[in-house]
Protein backbone atom coordinates (compact mmCIF):
# COMPACT_ATOMS: atom_id res chain seq x y z
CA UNK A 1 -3.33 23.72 74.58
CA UNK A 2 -6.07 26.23 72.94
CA UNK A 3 -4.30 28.76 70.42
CA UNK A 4 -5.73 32.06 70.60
CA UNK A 5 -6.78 33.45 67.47
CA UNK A 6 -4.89 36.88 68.03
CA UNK A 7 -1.82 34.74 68.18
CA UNK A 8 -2.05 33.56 65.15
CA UNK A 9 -3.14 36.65 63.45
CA UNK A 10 -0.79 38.78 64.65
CA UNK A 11 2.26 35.04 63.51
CA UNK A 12 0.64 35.78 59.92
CA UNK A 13 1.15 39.19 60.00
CA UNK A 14 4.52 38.66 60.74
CA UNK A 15 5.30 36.56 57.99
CA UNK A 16 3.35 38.62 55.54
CA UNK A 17 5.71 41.50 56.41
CA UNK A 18 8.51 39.17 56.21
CA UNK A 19 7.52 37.98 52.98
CA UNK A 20 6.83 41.44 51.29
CA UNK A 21 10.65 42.83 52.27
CA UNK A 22 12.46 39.97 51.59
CA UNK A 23 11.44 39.14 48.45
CA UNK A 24 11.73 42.98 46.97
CA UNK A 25 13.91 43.75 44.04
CA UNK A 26 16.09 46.93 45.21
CA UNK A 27 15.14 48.13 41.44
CA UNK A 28 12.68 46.87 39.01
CA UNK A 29 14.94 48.33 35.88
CA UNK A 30 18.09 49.26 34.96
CA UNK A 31 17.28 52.45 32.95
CA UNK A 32 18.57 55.47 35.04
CA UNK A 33 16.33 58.58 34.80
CA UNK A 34 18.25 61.39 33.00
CA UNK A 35 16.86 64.76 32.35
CA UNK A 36 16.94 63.59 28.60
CA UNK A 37 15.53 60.05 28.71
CA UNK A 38 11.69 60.43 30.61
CA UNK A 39 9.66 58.67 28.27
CA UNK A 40 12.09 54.96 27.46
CA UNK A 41 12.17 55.44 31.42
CA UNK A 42 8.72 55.66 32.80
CA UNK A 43 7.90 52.63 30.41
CA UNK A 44 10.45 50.30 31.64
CA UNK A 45 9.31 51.59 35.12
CA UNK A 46 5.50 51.27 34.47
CA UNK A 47 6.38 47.81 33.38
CA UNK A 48 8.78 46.55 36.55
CA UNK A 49 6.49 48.37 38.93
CA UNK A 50 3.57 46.34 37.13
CA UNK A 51 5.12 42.47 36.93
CA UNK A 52 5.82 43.39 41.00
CA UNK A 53 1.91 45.03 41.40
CA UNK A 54 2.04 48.04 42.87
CA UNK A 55 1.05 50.13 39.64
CA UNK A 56 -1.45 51.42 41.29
CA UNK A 57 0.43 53.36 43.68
CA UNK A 58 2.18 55.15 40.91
CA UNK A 59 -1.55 55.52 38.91
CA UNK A 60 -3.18 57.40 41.47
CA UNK A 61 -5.92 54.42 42.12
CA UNK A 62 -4.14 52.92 45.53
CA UNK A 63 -4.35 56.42 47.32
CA UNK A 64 -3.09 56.65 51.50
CA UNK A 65 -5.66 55.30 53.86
CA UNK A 66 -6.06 56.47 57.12
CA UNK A 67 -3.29 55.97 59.78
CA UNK A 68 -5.81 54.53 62.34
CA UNK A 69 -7.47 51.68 59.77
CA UNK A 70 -5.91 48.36 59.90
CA UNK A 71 -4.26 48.34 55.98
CA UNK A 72 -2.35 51.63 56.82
CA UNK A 73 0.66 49.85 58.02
CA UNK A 74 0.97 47.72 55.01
CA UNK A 75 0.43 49.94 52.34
CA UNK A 76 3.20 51.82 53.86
CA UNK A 77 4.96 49.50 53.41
CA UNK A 78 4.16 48.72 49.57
CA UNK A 79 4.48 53.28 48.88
CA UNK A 80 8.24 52.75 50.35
CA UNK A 81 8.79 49.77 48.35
CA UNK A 82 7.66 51.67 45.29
CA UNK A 83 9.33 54.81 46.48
CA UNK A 84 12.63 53.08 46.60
CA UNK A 85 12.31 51.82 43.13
CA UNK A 86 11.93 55.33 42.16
CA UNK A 87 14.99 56.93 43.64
CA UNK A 88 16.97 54.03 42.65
CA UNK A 89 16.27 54.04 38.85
CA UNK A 90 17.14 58.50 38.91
CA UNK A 91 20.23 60.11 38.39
CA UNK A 92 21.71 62.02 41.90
CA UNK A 93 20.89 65.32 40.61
CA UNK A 94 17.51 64.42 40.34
CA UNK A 95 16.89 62.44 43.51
CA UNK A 96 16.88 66.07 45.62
CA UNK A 97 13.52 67.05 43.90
CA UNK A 98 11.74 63.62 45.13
CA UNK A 99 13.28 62.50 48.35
CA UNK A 100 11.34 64.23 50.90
CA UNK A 101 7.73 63.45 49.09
CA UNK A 102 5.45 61.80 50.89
CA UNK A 103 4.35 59.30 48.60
CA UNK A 104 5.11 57.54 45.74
CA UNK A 105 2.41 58.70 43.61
CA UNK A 106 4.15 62.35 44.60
CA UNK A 107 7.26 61.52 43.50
CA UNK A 108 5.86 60.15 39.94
CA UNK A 109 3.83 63.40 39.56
CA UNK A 110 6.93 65.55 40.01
CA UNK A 111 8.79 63.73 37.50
CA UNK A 112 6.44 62.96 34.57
CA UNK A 113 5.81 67.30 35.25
CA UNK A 114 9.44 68.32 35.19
CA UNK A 115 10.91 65.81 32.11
CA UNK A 116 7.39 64.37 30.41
CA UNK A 117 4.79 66.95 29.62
CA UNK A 118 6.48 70.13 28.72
CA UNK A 119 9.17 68.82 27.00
CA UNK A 120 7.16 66.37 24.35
CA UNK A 121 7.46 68.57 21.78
CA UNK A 122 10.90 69.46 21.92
CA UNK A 123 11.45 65.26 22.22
CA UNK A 124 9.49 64.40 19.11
CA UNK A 125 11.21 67.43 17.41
CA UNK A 126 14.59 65.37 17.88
CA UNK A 127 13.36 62.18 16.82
CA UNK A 128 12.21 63.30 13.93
CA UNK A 129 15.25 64.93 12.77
CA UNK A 130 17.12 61.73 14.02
CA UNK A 131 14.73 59.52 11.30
CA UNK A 132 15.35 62.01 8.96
CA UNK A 133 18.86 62.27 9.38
CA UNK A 134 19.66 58.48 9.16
CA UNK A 135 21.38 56.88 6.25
CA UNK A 136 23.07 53.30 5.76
CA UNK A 137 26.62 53.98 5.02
CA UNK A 138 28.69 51.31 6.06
CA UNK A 139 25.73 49.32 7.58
CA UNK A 140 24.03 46.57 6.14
CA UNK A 141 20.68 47.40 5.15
CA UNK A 142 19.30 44.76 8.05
CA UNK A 143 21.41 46.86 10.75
CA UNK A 144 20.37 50.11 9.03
CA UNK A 145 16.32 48.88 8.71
CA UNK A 146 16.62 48.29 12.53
CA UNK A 147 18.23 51.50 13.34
CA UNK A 148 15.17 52.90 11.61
CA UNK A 149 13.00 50.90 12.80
CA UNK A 150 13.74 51.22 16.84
CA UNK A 151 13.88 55.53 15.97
CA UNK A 152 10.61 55.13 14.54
CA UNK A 153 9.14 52.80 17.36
CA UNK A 154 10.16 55.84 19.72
CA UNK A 155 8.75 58.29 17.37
CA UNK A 156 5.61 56.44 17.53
CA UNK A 157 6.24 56.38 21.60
CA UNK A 158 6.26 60.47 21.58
CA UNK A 159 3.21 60.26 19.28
CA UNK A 160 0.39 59.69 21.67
CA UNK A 161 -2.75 60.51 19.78
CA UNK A 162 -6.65 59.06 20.95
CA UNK A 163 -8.35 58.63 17.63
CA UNK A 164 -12.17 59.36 17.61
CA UNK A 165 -12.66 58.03 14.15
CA UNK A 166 -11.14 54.27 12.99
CA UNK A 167 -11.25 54.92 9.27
CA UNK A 168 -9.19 58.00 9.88
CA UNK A 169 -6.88 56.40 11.86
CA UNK A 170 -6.56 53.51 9.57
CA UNK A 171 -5.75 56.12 6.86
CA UNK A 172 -3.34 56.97 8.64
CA UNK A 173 -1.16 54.80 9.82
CA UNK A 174 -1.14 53.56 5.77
CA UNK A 175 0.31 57.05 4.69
CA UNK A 176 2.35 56.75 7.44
CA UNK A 177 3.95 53.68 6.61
CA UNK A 178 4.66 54.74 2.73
CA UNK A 179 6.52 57.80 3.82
CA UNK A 180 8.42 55.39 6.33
CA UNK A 181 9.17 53.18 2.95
CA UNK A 182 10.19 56.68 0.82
CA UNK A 183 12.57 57.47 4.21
CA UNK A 184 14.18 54.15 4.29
CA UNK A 185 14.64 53.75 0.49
CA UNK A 186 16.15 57.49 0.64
CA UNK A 187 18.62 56.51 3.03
CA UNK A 188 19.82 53.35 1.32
CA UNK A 189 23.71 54.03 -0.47
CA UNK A 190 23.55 54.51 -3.65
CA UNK A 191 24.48 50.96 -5.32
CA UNK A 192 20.61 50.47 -4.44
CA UNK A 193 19.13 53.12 -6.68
């Protein structure tokens, strides 16, 4: 007996589908979106959305085709996937503002404009009084080095700048790490002086 090719195409569609919703993580992190914690969040999610690829239906580069063409039904499925990573990794107050968006791309928009742009300042602000703040007390200087170190590693997170110039930039980063020495030796207890 002669197989037709439809057959088969549409048996291969089925499994693809199959495939694609069964093997889905419900959430690809366990950070939950708070209105205080955008930018640790949309890292972890840029990475678990990434390691399952679909970043580029956060990124703006895998936009909706059209209904009628033939990849319409799967990239539908692929936004929901992404969509449903989205809602699951955000606190319930802020799942009203995204649930009835019609893509996931939407949904990413609304959030990096209502906790990411406008309130960088405000964010770096607080980590820098946070680094500035932080002495060793009862730590040991390892435990107190790392606490420094991870506030710094999220100042550097807020600090987002596009250098035109490598010399300047190099110049930089060198200053920068002698006042990080002068912070860290300031905050040491005193049987270090």
């Amino acid at each position: 007996m002669v197989t037709s090719s439809s057959s088969t195409d549409n048996a291969d569609q089925t499994e693809i589908r199959a495939y694609r919703t069964e093997n889905v993580p419900v959430q690809v992190t366990t950070i939950c979106l708070t209105k205080e914690n955008y930018l640790p969040w949309s890292a972890a999610m840029t990475m678990g959305i990434a390691a399952c690829g679909r970043i580029a239906y956060i990124n703006g580069r895998k936009p909706e085709p059209a209904e009628t063409s033939g990849v319409w039904d799967i990239w539908f499925l692929e936004d929901n996937q992404v969509k449903t990573w989205i809602v699951n990794s955000v606190s319930a107050d802020i799942q009203p503002f995204i649930l009835q968006k019609k893509t996931a791309r939407d949904m990413w928009v609304i959030l990096e404009n209502m906790y990411g742009q406008k309130k960088k300042a405000i964010r770096t602000y607080q980590q820098m009084k946070t680094v500035y703040e932080l002495r060793q007390g009862n730590l040991y200087v390892a435990y107190y080095y790392g606490a420094l170190k991870a506030k710094w590693e999220n100042l550097d997170y807020y600090f987002d700048v596009t250098w035109h110039c490598p010399q300047d930039q190099a110049l930089y980063v060198a200053k920068e790490w002698e006042n990080r020495v002068f912070l860290f030796l300031a905050g040491l207890n005193d049987e270090f002086e």
